[in-house]
Structures are given as C-alpha cells and as structure tokens.
PDB file of N, CA and C in Angstrom:
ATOM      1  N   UNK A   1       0.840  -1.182   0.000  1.00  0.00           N
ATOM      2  CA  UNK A   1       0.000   0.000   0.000  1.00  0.00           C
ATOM      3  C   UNK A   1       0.884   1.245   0.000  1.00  0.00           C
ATOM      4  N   UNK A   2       0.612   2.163  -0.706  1.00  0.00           N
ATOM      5  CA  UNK A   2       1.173   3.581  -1.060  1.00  0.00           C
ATOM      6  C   UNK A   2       1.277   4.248   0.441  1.00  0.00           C
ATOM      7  N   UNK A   3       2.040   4.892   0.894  1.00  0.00           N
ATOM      8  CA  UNK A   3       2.135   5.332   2.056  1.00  0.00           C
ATOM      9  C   UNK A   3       1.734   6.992   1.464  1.00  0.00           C
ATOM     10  N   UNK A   4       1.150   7.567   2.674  1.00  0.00           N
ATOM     11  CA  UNK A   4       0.914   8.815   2.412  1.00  0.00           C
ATOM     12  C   UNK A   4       2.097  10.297   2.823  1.00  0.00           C
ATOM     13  N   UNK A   5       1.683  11.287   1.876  1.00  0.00           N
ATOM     14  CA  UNK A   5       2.787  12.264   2.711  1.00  0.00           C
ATOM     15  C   UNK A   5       3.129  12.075   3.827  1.00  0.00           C
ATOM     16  N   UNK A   6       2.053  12.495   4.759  1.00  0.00           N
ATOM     17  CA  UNK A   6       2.021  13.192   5.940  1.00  0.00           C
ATOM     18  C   UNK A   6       3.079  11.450   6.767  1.00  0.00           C
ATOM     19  N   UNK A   7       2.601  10.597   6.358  1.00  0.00           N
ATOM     20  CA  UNK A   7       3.146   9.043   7.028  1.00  0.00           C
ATOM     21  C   UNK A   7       4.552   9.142   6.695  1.00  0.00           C
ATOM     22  N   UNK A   8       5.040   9.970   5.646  1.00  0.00           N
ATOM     23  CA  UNK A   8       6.619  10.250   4.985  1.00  0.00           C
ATOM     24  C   UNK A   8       7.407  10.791   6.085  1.00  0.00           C
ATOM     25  N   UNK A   9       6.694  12.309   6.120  1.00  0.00           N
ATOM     26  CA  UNK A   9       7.112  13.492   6.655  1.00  0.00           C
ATOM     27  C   UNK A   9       7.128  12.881   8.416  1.00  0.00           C
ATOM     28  N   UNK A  10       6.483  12.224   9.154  1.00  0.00           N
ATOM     29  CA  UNK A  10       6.674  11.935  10.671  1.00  0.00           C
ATOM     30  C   UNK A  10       7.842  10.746  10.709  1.00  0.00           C
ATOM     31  N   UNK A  11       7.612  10.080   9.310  1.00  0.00           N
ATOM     32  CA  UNK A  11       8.997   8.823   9.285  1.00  0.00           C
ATOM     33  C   UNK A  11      10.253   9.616   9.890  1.00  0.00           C
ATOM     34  N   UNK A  12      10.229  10.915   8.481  1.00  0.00           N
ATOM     35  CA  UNK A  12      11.443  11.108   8.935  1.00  0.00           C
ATOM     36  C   UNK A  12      11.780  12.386   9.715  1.00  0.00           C
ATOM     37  N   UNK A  13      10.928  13.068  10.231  1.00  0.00           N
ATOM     38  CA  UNK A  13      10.887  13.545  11.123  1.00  0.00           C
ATOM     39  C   UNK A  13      11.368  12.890  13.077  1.00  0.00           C
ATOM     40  N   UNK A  14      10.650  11.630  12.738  1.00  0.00           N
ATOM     41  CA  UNK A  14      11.239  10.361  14.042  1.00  0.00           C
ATOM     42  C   UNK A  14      12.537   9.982  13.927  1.00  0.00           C
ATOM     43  N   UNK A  15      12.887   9.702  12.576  1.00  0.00           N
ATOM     44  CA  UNK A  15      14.813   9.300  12.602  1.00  0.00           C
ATOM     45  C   UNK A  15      15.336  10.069  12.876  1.00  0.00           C
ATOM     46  N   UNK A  16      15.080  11.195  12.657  1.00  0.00           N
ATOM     47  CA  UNK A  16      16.096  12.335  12.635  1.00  0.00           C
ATOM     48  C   UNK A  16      16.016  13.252  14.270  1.00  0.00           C
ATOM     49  N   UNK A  17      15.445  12.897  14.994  1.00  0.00           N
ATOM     50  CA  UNK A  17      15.465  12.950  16.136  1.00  0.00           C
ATOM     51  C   UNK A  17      16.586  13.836  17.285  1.00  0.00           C
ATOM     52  N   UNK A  18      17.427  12.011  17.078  1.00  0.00           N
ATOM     53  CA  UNK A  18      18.569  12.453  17.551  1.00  0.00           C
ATOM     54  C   UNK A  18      19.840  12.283  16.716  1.00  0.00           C
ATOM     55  N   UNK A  19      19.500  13.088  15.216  1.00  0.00           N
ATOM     56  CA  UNK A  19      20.297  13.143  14.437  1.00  0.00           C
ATOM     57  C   UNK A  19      20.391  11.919  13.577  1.00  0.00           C
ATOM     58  N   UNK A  20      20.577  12.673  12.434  1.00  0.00           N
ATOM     59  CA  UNK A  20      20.647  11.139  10.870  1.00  0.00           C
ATOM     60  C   UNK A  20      21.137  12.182   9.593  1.00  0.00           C
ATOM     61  N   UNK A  21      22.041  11.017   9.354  1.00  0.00           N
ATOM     62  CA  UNK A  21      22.667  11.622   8.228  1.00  0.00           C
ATOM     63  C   UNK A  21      21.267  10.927   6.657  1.00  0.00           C
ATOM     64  N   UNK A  22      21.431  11.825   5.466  1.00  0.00           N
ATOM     65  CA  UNK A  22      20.927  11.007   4.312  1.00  0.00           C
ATOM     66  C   UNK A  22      21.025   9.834   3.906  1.00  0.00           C
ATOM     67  N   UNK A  23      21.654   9.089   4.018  1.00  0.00           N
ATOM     68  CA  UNK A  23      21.908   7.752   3.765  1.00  0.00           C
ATOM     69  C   UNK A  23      21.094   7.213   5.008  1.00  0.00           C
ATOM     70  N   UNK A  24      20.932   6.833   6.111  1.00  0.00           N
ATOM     71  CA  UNK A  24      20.134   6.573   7.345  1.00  0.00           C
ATOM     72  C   UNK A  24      18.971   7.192   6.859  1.00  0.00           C
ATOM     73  N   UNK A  25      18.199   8.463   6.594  1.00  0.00           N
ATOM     74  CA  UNK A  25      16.776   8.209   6.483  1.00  0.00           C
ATOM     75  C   UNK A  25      16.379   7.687   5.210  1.00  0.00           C
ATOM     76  N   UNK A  26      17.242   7.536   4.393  1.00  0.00           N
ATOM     77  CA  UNK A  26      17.069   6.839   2.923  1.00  0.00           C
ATOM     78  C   UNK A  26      16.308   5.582   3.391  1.00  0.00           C
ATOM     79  N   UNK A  27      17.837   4.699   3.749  1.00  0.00           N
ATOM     80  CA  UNK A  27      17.427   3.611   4.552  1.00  0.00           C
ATOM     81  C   UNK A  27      16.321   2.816   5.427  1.00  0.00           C
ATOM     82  N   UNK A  28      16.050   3.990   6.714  1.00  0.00           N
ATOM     83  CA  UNK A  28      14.998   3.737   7.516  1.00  0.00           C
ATOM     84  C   UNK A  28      14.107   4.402   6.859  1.00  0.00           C
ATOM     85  N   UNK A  29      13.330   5.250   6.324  1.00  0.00           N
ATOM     86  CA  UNK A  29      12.123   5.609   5.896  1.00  0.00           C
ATOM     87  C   UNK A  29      12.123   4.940   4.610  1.00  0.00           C
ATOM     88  N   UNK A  30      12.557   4.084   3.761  1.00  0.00           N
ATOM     89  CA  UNK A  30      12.491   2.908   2.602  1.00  0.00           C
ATOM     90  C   UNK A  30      12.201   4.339   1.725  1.00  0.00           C
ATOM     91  N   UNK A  31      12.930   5.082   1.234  1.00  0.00           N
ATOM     92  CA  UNK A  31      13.332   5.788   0.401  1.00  0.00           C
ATOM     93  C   UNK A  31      14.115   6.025  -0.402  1.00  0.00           C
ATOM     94  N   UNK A  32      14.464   6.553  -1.543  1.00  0.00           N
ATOM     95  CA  UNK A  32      15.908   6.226  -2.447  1.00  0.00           C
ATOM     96  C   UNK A  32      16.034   7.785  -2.360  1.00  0.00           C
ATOM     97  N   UNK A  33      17.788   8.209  -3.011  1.00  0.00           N
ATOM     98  CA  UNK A  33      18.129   9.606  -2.592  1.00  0.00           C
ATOM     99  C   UNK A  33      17.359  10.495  -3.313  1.00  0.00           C
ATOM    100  N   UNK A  34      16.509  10.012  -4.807  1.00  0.00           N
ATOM    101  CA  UNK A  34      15.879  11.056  -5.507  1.00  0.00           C
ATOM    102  C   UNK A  34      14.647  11.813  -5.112  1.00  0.00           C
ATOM    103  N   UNK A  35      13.768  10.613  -3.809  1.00  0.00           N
ATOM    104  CA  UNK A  35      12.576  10.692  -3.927  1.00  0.00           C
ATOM    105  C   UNK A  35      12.482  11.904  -2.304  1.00  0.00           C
ATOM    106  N   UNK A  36      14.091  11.421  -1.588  1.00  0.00           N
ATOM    107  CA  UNK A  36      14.162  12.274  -0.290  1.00  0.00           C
ATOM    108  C   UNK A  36      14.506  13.411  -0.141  1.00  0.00           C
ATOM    109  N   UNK A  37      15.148  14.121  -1.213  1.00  0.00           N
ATOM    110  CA  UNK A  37      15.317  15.215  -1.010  1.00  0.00           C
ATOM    111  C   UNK A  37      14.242  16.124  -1.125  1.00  0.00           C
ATOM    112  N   UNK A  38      13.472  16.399  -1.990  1.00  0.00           N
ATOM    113  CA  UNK A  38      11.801  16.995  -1.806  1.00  0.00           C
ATOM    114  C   UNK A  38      11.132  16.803  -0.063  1.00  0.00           C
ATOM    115  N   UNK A  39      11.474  15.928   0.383  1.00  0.00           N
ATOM    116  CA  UNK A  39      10.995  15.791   1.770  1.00  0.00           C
ATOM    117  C   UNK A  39      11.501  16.826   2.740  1.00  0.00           C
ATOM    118  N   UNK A  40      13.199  16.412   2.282  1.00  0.00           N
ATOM    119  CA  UNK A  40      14.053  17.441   3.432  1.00  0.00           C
ATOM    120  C   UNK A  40      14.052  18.674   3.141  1.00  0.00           C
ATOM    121  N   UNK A  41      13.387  19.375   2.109  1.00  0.00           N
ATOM    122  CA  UNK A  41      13.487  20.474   1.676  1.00  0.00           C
ATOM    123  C   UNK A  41      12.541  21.251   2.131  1.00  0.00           C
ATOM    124  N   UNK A  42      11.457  20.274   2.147  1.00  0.00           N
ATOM    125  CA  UNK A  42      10.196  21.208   3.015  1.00  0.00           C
ATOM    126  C   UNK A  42      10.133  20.717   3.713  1.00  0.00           C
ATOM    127  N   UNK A  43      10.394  19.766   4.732  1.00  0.00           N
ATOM    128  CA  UNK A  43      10.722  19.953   6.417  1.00  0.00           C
ATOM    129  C   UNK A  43      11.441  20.988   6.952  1.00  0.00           C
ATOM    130  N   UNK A  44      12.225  21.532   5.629  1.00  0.00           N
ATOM    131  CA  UNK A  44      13.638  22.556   6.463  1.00  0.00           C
ATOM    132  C   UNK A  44      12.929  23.850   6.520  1.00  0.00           C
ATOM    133  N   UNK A  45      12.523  24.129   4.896  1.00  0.00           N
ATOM    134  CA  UNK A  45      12.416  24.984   4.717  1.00  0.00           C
ATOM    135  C   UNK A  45      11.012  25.659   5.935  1.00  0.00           C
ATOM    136  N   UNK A  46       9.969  24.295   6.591  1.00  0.00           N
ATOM    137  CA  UNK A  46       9.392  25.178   7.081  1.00  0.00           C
ATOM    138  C   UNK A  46       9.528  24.797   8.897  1.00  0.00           C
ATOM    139  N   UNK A  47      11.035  24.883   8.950  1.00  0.00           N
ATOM    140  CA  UNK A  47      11.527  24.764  10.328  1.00  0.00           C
ATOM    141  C   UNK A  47      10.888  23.733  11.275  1.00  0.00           C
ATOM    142  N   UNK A  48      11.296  22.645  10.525  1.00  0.00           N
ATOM    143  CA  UNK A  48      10.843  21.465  11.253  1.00  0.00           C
ATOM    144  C   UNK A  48      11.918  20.453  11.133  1.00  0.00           C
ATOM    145  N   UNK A  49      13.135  21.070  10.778  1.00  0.00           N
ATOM    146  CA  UNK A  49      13.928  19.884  10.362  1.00  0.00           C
ATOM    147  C   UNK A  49      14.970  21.060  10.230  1.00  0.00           C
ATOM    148  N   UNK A  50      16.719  20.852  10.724  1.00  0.00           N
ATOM    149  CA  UNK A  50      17.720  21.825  10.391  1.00  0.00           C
ATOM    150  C   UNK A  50      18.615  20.482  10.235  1.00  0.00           C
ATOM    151  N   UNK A  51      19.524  21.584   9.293  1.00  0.00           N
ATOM    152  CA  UNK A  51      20.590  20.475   8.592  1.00  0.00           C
ATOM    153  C   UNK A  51      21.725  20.757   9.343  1.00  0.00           C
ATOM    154  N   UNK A  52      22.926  20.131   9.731  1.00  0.00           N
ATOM    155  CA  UNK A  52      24.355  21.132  10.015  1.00  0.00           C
ATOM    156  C   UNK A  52      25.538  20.467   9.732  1.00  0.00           C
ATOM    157  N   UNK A  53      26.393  21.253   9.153  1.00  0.00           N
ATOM    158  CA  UNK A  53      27.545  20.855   8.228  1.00  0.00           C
ATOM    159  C   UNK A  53      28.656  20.175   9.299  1.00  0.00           C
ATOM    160  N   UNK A  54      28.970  19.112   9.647  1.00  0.00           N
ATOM    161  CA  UNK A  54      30.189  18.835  10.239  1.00  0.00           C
ATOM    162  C   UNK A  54      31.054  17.846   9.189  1.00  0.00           C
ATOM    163  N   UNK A  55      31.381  16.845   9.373  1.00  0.00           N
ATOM    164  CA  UNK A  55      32.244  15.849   8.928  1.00  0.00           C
ATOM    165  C   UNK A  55      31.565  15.752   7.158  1.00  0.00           C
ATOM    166  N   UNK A  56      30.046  15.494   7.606  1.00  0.00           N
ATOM    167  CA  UNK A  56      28.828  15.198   6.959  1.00  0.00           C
ATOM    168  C   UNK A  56      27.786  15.939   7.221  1.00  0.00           C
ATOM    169  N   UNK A  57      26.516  16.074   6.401  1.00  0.00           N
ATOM    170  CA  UNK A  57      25.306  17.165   6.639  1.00  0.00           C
ATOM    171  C   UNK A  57      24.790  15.989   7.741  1.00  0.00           C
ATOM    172  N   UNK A  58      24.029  16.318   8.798  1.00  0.00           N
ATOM    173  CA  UNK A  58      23.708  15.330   9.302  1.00  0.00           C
ATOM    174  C   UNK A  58      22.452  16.156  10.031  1.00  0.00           C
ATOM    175  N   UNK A  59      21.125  15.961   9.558  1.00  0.00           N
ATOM    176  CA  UNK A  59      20.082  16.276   9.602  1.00  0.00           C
ATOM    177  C   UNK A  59      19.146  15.770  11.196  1.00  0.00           C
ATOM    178  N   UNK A  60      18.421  16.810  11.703  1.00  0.00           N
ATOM    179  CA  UNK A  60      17.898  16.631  13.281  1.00  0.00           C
ATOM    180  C   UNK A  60      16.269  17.699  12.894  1.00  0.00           C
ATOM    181  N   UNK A  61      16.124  16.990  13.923  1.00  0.00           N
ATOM    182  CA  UNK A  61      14.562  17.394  14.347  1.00  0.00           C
ATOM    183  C   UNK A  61      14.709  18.292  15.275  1.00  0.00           C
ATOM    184  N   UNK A  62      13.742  19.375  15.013  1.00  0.00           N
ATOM    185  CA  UNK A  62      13.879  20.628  15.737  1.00  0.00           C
ATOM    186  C   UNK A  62      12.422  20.408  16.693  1.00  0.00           C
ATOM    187  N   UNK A  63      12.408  21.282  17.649  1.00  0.00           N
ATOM    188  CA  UNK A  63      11.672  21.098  18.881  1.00  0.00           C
ATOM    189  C   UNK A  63      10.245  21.014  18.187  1.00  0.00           C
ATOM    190  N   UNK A  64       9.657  22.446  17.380  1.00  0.00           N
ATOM    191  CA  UNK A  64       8.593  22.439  16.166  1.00  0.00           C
ATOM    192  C   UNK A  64       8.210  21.109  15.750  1.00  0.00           C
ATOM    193  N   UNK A  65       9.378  20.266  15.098  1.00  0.00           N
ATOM    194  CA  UNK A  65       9.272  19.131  14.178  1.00  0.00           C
ATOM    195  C   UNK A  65       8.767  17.699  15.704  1.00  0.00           C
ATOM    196  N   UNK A  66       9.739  18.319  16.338  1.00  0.00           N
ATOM    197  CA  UNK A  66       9.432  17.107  17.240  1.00  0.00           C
ATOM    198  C   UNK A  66       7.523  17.600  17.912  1.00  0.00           C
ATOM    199  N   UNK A  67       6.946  17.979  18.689  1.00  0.00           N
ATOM    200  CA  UNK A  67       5.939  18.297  18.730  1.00  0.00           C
ATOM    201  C   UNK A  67       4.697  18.243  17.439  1.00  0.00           C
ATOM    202  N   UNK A  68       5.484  18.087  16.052  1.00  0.00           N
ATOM    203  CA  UNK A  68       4.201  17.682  14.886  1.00  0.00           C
ATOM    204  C   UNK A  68       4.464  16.278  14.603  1.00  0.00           C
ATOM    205  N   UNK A  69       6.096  15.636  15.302  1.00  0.00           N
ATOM    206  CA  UNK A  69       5.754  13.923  14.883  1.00  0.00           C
ATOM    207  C   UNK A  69       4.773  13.601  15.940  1.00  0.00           C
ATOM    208  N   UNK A  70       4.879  13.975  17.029  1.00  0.00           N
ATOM    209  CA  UNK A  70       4.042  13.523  18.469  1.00  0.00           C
ATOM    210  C   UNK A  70       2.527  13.691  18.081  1.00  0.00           C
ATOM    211  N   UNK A  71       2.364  14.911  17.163  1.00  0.00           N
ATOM    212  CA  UNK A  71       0.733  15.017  17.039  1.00  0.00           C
ATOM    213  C   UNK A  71       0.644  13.954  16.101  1.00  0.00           C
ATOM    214  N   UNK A  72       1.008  13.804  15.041  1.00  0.00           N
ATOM    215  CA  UNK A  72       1.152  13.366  14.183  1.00  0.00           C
ATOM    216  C   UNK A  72       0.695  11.638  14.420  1.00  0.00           C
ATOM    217  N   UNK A  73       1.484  11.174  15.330  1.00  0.00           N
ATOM    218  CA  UNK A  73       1.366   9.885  16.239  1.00  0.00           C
ATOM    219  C   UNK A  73      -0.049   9.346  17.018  1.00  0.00           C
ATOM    220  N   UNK A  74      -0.110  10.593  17.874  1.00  0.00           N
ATOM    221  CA  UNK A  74      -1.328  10.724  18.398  1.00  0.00           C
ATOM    222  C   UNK A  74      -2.573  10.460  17.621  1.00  0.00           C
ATOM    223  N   UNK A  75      -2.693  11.122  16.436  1.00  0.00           N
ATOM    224  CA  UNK A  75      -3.813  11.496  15.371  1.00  0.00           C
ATOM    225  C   UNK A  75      -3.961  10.012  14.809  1.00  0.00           C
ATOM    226  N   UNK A  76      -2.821   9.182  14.204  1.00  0.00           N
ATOM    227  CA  UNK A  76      -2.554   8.021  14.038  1.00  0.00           C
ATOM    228  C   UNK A  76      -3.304   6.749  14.755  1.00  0.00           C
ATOM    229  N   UNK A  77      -3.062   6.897  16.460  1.00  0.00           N
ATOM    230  CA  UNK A  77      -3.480   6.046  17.430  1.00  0.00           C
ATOM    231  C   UNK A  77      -4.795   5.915  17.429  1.00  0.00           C
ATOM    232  N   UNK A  78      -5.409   7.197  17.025  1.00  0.00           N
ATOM    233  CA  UNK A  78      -6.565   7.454  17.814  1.00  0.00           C
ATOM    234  C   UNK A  78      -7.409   7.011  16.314  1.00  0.00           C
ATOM    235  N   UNK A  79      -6.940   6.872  15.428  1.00  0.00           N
ATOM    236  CA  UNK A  79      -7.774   6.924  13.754  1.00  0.00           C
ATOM    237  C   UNK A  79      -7.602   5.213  13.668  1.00  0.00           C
ATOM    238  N   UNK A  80      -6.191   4.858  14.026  1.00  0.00           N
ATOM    239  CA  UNK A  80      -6.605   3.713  13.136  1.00  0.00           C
ATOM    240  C   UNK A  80      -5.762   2.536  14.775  1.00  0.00           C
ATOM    241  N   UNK A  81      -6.698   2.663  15.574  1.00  0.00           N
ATOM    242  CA  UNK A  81      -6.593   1.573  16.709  1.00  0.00           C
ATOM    243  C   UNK A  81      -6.682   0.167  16.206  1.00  0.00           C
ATOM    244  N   UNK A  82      -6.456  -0.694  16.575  1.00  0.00           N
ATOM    245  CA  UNK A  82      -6.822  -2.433  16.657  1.00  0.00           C
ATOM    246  C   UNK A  82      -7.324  -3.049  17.382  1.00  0.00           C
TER     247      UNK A  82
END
C-alpha cells in the first residue's frame, strides 16, 4: 500500500530525532536519494527539520518538528486503533 505524505514526513521527522545523516533516512524511511530530497526540503524549509555541516550534513529534528511527529502519532493512534 502507497504510504501517504504526511506518514513520509513523521517517518522522517522520528529518525532524525537524535540526528541522521541522508543515507540513514534513505534507509529507515524505505526511500531512495531522488525521492528524499523533496521531503528534506520542506521539512527545512518550514523549520521542522535543520541540517548542520560537520564531517557530513547530518540532519535533526527541531523542537517544532518534534511536537508535529508527536501530534502526528497521536492522530494516528486514535484513527486507526486495533
């Protein structure tokens, strides 16, 4: 089954947590590098996601981002229980 944006955007909003480089959310969110960059671009761009240059870009969840995976989760639990 097709996963939806919003199911994209909390994937990798959750890896990136406590930090993930591109190759790691490629990986864990079952993404390839063409289809992830459109993701990280508007997570960043709307401050939910900052990048920072060390060794490697290595991409984190900002307090914003963390508080919309949590809703995000929540909204999830409560829609589609078992």
């Amino acid at each position: 089954m097709k996963r939806s944006r919003h199911e994209i955007f909390s994937k990798i909003l959750k890896i990136c947590i406590n930090g993930a480089s591109k190759t790691r959310i490629v990986y864990q969110a079952n993404l390839n590098f063409r289809t992830v960059n459109p993701y990280l671009q508007t997570l960043i761009k709307n401050n939910l996601l900052e990048a920072s240059q060390e060794d490697h870009v290595l991409y984190k969840t900002t307090k914003e981002g963390v508080d919309l995976q949590e809703t995000i989760s929540q909204v999830n639990d409560v829609l589609f229980q078992n």
